[in-house]
C-alpha atoms as a PDB file:
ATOM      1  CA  UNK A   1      -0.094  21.488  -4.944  1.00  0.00           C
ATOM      2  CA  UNK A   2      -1.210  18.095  -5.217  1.00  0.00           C
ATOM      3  CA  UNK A   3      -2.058  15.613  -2.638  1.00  0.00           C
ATOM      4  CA  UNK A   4      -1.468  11.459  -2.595  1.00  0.00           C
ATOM      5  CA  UNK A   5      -3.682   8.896  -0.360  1.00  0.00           C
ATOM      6  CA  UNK A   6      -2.218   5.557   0.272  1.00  0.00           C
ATOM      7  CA  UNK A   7      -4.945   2.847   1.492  1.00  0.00           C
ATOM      8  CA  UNK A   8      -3.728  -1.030   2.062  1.00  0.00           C
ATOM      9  CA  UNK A   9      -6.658  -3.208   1.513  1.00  0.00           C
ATOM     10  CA  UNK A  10      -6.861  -6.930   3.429  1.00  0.00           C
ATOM     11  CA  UNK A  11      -7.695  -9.889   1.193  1.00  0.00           C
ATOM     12  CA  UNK A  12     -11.525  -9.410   2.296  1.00  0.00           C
ATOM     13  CA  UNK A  13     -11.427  -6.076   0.465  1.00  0.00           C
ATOM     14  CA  UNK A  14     -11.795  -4.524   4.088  1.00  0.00           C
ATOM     15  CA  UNK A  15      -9.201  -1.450   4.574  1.00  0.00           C
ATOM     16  CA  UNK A  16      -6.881  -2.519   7.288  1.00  0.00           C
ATOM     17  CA  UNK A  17      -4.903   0.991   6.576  1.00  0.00           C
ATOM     18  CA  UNK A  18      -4.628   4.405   5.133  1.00  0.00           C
ATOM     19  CA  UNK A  19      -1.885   6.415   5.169  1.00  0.00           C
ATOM     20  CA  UNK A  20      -1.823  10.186   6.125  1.00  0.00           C
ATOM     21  CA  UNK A  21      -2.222  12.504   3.171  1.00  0.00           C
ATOM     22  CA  UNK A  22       0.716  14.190   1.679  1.00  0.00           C
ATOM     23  CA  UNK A  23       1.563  17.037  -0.178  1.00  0.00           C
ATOM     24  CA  UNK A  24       3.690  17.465  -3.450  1.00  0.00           C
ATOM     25  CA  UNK A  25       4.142  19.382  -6.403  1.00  0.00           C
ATOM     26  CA  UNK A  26       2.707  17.868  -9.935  1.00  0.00           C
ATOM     27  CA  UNK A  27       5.847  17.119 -11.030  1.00  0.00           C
ATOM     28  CA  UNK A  28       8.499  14.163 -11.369  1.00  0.00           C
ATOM     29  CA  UNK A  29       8.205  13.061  -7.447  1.00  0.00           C
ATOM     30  CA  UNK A  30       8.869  10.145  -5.790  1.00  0.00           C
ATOM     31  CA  UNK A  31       7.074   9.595  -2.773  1.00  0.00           C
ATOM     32  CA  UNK A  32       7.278   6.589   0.200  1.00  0.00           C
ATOM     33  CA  UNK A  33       4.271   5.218   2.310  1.00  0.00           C
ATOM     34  CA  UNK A  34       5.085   2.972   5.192  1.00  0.00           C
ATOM     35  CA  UNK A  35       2.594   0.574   6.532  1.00  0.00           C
ATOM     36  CA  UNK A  36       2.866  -1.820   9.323  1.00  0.00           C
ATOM     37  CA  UNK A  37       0.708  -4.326   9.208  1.00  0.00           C
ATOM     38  CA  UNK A  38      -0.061  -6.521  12.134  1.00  0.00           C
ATOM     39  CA  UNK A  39      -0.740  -9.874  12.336  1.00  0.00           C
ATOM     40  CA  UNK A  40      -0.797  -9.963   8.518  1.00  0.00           C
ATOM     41  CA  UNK A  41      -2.249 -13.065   6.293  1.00  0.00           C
ATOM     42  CA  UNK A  42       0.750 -14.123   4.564  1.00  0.00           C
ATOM     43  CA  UNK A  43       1.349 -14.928   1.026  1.00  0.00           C
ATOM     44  CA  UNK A  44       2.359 -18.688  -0.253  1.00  0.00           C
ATOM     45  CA  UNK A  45       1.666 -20.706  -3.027  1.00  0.00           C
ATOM     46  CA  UNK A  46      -0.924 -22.716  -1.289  1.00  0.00           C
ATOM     47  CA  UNK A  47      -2.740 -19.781   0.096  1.00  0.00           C
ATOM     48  CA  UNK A  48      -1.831 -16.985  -1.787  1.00  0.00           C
ATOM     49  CA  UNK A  49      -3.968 -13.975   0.424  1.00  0.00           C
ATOM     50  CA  UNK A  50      -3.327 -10.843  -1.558  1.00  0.00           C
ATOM     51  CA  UNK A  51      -3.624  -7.544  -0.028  1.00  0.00           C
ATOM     52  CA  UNK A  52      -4.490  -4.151  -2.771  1.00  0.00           C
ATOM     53  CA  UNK A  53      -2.459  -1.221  -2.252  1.00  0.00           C
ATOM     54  CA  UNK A  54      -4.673   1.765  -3.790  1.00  0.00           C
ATOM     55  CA  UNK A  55      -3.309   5.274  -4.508  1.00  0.00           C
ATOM     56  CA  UNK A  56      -4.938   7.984  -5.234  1.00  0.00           C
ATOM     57  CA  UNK A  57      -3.870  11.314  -6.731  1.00  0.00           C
ATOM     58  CA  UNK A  58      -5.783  14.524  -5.424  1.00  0.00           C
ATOM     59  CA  UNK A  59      -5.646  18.244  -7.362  1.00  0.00           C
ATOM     60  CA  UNK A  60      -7.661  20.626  -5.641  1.00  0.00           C
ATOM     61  CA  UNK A  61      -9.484  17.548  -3.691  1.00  0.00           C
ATOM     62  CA  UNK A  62     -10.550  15.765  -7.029  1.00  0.00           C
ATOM     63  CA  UNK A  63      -9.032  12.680  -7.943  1.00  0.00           C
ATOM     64  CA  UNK A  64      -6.908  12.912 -11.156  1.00  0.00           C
ATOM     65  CA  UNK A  65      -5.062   9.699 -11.122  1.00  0.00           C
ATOM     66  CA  UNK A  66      -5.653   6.352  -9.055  1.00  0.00           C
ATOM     67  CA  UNK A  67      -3.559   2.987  -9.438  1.00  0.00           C
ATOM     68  CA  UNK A  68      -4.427  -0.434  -7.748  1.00  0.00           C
ATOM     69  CA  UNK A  69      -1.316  -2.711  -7.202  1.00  0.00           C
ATOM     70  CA  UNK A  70      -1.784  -6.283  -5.817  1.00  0.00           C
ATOM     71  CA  UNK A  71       0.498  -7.312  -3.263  1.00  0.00           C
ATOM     72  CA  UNK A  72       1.611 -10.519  -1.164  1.00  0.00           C
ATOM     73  CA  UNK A  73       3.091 -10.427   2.161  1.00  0.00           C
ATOM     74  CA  UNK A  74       5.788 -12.875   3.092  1.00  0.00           C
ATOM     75  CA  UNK A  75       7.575 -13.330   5.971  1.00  0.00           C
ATOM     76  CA  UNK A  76      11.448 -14.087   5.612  1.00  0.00           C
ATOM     77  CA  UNK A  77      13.809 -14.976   8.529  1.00  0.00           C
ATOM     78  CA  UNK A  78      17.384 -15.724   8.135  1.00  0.00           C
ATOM     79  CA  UNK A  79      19.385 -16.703  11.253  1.00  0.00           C
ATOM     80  CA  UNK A  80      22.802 -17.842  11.497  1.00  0.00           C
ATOM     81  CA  UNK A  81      22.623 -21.263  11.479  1.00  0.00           C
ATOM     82  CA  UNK A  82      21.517 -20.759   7.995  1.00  0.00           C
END
């Protein structure tokens, strides 16, 4: 068995979250982290504050495999007056 950390890092570089550790066979698996993230610094064109996503692969507590992904949050409201 393998295990997967999920850390969300602010724009700062300062970890705002990391997600509980979970277990999984080494194997084609497909695994979901959820992360809420209060009072977030939002993504736009004229400030564009990117948070880092970081995963990192565990066998037998040593890392095997670890990806950085950049990502901008956005907020999106649609009402019904369009």
């Amino acid at each position: 068995m393998a295990r997967v950390a999920t850390g969300l890092l602010d724009p700062r570089c300062c970890v705002h979250r990391v997600a509980e550790l979970i277990d999984f066979a080494l194997e084609d698996t497909e695994l979901v982290h959820d992360f809420n993230v209060a009072q977030p610094r939002l993504w736009s064109p004229r400030s564009p504050s990117l948070y880092q996503v970081r995963s990192e692969i565990l066998d037998n507590g040593k890392p095997i495999d670890t990806e950085h992904t950049r990502i901008g949050i956005r907020r999106i409201q649609i009402d019904q007056d369009g």
